[in-house]
C-alpha atoms as a PDB file:
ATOM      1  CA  UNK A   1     -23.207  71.773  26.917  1.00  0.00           C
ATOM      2  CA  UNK A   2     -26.340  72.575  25.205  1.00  0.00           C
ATOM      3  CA  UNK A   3     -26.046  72.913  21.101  1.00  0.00           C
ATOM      4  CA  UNK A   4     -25.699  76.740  20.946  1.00  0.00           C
ATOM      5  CA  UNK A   5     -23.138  76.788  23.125  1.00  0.00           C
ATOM      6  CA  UNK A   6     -21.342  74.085  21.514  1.00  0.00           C
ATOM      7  CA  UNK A   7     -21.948  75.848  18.449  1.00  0.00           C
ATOM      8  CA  UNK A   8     -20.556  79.252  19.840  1.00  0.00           C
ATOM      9  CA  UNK A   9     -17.236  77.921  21.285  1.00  0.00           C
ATOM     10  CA  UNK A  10     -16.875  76.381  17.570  1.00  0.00           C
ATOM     11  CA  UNK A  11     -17.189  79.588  15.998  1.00  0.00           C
ATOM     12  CA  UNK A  12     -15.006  80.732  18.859  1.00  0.00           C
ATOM     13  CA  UNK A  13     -12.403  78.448  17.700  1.00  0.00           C
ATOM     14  CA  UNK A  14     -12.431  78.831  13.839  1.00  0.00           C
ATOM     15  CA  UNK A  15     -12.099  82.472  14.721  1.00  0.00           C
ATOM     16  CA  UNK A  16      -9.617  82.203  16.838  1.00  0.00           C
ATOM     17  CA  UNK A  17      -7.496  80.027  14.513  1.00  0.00           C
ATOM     18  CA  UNK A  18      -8.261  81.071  11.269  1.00  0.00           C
ATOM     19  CA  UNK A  19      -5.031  82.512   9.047  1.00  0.00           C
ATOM     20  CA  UNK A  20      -5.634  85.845   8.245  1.00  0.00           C
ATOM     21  CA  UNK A  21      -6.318  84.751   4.551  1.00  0.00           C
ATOM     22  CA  UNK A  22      -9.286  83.113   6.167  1.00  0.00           C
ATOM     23  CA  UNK A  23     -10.805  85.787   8.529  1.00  0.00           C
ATOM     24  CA  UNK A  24     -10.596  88.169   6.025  1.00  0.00           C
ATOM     25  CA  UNK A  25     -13.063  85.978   3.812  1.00  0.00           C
ATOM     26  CA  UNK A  26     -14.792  84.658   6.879  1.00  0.00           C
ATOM     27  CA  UNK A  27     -15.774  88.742   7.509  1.00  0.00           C
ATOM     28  CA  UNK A  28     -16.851  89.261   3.907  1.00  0.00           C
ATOM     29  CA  UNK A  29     -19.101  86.314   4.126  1.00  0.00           C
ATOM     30  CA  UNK A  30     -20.674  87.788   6.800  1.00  0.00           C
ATOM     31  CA  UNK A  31     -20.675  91.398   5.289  1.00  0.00           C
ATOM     32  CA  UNK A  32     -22.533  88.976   2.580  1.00  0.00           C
ATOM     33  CA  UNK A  33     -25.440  87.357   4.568  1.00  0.00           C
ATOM     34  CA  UNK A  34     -25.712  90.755   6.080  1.00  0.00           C
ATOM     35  CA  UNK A  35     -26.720  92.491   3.669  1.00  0.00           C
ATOM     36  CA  UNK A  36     -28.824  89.675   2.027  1.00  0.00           C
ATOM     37  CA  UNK A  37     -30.593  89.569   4.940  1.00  0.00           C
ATOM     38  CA  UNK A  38     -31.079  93.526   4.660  1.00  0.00           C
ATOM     39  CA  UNK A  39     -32.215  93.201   1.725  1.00  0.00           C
ATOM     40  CA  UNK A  40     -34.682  90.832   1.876  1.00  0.00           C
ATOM     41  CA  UNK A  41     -35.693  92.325   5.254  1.00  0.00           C
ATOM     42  CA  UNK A  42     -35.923  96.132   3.051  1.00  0.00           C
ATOM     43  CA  UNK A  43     -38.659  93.424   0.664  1.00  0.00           C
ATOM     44  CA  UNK A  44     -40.791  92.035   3.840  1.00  0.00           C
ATOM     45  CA  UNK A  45     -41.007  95.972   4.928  1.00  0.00           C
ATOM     46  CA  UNK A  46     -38.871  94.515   8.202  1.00  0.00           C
ATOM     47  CA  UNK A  47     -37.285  97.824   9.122  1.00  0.00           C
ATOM     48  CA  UNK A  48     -35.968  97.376  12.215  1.00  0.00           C
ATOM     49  CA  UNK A  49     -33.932  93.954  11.255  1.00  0.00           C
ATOM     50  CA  UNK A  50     -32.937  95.555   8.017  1.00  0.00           C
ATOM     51  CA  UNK A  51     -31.391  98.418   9.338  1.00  0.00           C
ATOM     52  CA  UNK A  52     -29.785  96.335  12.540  1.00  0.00           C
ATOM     53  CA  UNK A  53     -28.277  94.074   9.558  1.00  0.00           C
ATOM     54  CA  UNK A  54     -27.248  97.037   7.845  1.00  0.00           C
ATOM     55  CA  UNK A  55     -25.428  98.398  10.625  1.00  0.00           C
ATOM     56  CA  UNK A  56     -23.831  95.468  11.118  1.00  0.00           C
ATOM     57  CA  UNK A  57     -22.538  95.005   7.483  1.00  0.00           C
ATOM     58  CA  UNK A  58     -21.296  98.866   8.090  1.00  0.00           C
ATOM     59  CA  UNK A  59     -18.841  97.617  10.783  1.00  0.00           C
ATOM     60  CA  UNK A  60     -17.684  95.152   9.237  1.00  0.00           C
ATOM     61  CA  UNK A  61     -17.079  97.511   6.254  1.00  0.00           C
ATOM     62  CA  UNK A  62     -15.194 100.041   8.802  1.00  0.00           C
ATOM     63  CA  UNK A  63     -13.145  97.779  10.477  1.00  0.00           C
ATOM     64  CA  UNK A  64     -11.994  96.430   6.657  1.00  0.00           C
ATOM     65  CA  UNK A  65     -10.926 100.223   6.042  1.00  0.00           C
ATOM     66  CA  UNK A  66      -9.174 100.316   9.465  1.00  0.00           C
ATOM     67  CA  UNK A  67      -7.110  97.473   9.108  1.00  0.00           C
ATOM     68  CA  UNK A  68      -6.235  98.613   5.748  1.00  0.00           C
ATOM     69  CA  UNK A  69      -2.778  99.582   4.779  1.00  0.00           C
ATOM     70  CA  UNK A  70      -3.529 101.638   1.792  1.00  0.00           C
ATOM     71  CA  UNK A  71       0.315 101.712   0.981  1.00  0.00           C
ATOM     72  CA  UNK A  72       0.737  98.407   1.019  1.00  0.00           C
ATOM     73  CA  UNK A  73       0.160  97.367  -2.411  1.00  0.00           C
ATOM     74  CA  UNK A  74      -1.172  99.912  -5.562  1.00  0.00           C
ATOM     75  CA  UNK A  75      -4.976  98.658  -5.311  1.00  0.00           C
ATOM     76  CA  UNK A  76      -4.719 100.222  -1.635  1.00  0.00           C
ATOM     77  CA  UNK A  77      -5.830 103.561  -2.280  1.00  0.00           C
ATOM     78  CA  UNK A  78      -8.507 102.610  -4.422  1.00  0.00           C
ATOM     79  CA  UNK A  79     -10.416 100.051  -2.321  1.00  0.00           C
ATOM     80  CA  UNK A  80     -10.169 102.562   0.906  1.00  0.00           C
ATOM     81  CA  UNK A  81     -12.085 104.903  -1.809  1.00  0.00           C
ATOM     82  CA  UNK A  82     -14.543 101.625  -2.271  1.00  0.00           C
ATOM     83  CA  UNK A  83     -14.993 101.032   0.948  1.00  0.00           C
ATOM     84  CA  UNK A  84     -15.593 104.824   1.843  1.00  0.00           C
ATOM     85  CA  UNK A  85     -18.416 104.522  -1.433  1.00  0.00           C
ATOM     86  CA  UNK A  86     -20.131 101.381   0.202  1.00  0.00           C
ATOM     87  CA  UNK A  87     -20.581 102.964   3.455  1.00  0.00           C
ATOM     88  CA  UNK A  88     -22.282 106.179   2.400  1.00  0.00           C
ATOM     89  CA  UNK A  89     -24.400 103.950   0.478  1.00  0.00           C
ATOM     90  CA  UNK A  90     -25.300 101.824   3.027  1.00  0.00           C
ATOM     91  CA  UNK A  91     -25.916 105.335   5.158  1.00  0.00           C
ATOM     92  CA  UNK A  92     -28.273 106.532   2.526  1.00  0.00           C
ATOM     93  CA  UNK A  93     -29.992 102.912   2.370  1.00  0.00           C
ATOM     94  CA  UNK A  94     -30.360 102.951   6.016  1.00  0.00           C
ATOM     95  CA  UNK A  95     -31.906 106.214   6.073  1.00  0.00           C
ATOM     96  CA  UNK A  96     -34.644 105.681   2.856  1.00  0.00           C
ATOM     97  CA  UNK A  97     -34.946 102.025   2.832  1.00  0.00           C
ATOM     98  CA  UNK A  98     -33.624 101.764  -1.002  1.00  0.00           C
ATOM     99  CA  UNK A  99     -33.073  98.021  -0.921  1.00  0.00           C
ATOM    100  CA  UNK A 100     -31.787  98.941  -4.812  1.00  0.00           C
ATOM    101  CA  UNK A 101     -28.166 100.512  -2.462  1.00  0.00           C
ATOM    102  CA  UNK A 102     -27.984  97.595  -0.254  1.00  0.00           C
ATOM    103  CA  UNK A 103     -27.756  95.088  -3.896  1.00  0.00           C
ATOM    104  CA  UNK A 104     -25.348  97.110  -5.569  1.00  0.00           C
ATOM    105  CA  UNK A 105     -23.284  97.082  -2.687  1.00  0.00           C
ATOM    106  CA  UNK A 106     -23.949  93.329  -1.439  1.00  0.00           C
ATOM    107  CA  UNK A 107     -22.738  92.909  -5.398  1.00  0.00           C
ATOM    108  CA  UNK A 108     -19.783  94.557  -4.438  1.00  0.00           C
ATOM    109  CA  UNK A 109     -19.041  92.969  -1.209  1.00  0.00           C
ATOM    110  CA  UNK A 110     -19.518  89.318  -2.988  1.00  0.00           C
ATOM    111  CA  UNK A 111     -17.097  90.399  -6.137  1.00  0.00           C
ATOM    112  CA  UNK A 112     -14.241  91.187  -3.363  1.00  0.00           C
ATOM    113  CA  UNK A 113     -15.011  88.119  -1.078  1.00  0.00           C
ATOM    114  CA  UNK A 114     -14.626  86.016  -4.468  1.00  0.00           C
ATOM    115  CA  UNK A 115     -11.674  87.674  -5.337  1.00  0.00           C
ATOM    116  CA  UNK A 116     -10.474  87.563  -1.689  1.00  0.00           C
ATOM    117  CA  UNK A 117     -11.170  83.961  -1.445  1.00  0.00           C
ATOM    118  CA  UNK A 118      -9.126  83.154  -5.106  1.00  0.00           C
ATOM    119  CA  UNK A 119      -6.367  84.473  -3.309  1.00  0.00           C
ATOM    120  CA  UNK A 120      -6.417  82.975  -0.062  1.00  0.00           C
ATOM    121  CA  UNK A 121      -6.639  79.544  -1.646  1.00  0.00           C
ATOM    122  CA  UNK A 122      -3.889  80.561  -4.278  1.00  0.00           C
ATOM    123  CA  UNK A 123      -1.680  81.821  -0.785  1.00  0.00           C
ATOM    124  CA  UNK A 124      -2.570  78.619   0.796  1.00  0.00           C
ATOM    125  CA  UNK A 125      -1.990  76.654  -1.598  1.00  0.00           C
ATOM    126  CA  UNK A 126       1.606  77.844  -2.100  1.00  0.00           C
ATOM    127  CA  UNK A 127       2.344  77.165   1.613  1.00  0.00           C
ATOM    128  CA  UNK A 128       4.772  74.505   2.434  1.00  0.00           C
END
């Protein structure tokens, strides 16, 4: 197998057997590098990667507000509302190339992954 295959089917694999806890950060870290990328793309004047890397952190942003059960828990409402905000920013960055949007919503995204991530340990490390 050559390395980026090998590489793939390990990604394959963490994905595939990853606790929830753990995907969920896994897709903010991406939502993350995304829009860092974006960003720095938005600085170069790299239009064409920044907005496929915005794009991308847009999906990922969806699909967190699909799988959403806003009823859940009492934060639920509200951070269907977020993730509604960071999307129409993202939009609006997409469409002017404010790399100023895509910051204040990577800060966002890497506030929730934190906070995501506290409580995946704190789940994980109440396991049996």
């Amino acid at each position: 197998m050559t390395t980026q295959a090998l590489r793939n089917r390990y990604v394959s694999d963490s994905v595939a057997t990853a606790p929830p806890s753990r995907l969920l950060v896994m897709l903010y870290d991406r939502l993350v590098l995304d829009l860092m990328i974006a960003g720095q793309s938005l600085e170069t004047g790299d239009k064409p990667t920044a907005s496929a890397r915005i794009q991308h952190a847009q999906e990922i942003i969806m699909e967190l507000r699909a799988t959403l059960d806003p009823t859940a828990w009492s934060g639920g409402p509200g951070l269907s509302s977020l993730y509604s905000y960071l999307i129409t920013e993202l939009v609006q960055a997409n469409v002017t190339g404010d790399r100023g949007k895509v910051e204040a919503v990577q800060s966002f995204a890497e506030q929730l992954r934190d906070a995501w991530r506290e409580a995946a340990a704190q789940v994980i490390g109440s396991g049996p």
